[in-house]
Protein backbone atom coordinates (compact mmCIF):
# COMPACT_ATOMS: atom_id res chain seq x y z
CA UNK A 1 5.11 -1.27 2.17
CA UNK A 2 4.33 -2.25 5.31
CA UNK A 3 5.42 -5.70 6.66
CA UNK A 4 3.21 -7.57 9.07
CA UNK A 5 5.14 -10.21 11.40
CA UNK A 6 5.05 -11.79 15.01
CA UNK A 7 7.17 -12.41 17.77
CA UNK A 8 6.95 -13.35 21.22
CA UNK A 9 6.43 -10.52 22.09
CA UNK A 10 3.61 -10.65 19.71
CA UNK A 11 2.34 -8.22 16.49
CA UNK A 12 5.13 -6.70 14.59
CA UNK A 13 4.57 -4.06 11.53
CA UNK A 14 7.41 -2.04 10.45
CA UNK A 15 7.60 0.17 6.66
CA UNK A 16 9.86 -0.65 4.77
CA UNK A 17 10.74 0.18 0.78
CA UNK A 18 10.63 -1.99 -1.47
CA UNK A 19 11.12 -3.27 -5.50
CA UNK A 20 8.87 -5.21 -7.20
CA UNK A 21 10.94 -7.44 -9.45
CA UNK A 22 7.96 -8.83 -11.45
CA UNK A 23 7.55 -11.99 -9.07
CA UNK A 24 8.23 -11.12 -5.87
CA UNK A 25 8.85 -7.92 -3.51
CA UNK A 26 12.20 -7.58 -2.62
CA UNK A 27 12.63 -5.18 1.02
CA UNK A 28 15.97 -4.54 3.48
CA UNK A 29 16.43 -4.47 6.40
CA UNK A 30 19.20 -4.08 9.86
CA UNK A 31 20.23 -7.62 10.15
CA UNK A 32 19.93 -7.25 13.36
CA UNK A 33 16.54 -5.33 13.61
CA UNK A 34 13.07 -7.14 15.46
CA UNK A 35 12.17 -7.12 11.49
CA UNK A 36 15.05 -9.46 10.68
CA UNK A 37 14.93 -11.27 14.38
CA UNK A 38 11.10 -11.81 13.47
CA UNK A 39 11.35 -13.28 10.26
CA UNK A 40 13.86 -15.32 10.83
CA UNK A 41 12.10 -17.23 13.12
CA UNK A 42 8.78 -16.93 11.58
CA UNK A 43 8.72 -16.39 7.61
CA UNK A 44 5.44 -15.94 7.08
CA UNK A 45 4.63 -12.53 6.34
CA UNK A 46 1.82 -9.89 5.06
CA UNK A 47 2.90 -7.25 3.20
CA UNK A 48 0.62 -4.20 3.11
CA UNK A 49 0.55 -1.43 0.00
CA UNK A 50 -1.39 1.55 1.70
CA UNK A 51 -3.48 3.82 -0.12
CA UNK A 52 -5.88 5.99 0.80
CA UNK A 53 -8.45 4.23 -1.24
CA UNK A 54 -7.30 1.26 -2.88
CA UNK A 55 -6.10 -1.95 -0.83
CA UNK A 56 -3.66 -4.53 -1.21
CA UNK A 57 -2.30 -7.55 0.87
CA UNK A 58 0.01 -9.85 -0.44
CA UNK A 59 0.82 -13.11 2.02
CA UNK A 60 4.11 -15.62 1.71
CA UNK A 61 6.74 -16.25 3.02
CA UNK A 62 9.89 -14.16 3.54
CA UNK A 63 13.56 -15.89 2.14
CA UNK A 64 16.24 -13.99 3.82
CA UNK A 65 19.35 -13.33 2.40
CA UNK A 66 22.41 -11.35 4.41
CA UNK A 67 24.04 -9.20 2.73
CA UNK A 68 27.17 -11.53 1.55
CA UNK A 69 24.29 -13.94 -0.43
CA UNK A 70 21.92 -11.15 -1.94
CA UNK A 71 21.37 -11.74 -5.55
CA UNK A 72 23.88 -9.45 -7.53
CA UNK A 73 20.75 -8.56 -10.15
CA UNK A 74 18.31 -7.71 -6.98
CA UNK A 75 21.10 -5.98 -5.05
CA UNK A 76 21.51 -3.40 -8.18
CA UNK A 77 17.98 -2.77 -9.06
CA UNK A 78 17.13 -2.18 -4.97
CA UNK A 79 20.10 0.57 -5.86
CA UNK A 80 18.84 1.58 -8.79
CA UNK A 81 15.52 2.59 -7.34
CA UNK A 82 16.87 3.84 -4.24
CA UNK A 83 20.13 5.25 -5.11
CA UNK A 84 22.37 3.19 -2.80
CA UNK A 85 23.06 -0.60 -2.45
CA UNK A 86 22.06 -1.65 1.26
CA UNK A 87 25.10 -3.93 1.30
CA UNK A 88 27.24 -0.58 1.13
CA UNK A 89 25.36 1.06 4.06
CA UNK A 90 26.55 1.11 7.49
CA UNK A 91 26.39 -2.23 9.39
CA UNK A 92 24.93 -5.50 8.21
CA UNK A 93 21.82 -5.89 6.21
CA UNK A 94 18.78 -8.80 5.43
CA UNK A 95 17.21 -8.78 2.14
CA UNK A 96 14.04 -10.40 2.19
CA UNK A 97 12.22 -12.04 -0.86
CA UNK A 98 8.41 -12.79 -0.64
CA UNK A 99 6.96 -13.90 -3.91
CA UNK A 100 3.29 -14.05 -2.73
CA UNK A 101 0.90 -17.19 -2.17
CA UNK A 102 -1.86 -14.67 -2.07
CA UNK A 103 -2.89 -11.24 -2.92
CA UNK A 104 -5.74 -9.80 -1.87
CA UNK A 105 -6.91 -6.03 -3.49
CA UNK A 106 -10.10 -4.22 -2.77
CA UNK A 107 -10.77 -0.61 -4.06
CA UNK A 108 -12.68 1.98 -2.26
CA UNK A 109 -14.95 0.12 0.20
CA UNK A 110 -13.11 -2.14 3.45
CA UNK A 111 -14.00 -5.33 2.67
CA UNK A 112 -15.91 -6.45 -0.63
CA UNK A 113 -16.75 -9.12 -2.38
CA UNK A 114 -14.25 -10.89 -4.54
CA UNK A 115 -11.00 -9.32 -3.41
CA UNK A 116 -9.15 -12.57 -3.70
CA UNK A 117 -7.20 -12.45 -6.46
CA UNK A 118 -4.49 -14.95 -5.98
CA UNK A 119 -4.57 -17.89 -4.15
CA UNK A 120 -2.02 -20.66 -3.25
CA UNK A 121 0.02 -19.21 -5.78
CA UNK A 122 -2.04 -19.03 -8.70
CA UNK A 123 -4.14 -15.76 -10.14
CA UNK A 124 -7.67 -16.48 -9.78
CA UNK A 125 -8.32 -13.57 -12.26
CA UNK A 126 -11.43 -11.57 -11.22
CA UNK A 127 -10.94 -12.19 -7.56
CA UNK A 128 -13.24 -14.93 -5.84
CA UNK A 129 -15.10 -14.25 -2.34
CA UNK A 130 -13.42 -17.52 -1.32
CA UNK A 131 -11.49 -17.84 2.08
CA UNK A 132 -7.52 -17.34 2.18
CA UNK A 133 -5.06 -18.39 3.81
């Protein structure tokens, strides 16, 4: 997934894995990485599922959580997937939450009609050619 941020510095996009619990998308990260330094000062985020010919966006906001305060039931399903808990690795890590305020999905063309399909939170169901956030 790829995570779309700012900083001073300005644009930030890193990839990153990540587990959909359901609700949200749950990604790690060096605690001390521009990721982590970015989000922490600005939590809004777009998150990015590449495909070579389906689309989707999903936009919220980022809760981070150091390693100490990661959820015990999100810690062992990251590992789970993965095959290692990133509060065993090496050096400090930031688990970020972002249950999405909107999701945007388009298949095979750039930019149609009625990709919307979420919007302050809610499913819109078929998508809506609406503006988003």
């Amino acid at each position: 997934m790829g995570v779309d941020g700012a900083s001073r510095h300005g644009p930030h996009q890193v990839t990153l894995w990540f587990r959909w619990d359901g609700r949200a998308a749950w990604m790690c990260t060096g605690a001390a990485s521009a990721t982590a330094r970015n989000v922490r000062v600005e939590p809004r985020v777009r998150l990015a599922l590449p495909d070579t010919f389906d689309g989707v966006l999903l936009q919220g906001e980022a809760e981070c959580f150091p390693d100490e305060d990661v959820p015990a039931a999100a810690a062992e399903a990251f590992a789970a997937r993965f095959g290692g808990d990133p509060r065993a690795e090496e050096g400090t890590c930031l688990c970020l939450c972002v249950v999405p305020k909107s999701v945007l999905a388009w298949r095979g063309t750039p930019e149609p009609r009625g990709r919307v399909v979420m919007g302050d939170g809610t499913r819109l169901g078929r998508g809506t050619a609406a503006s988003h956030p």
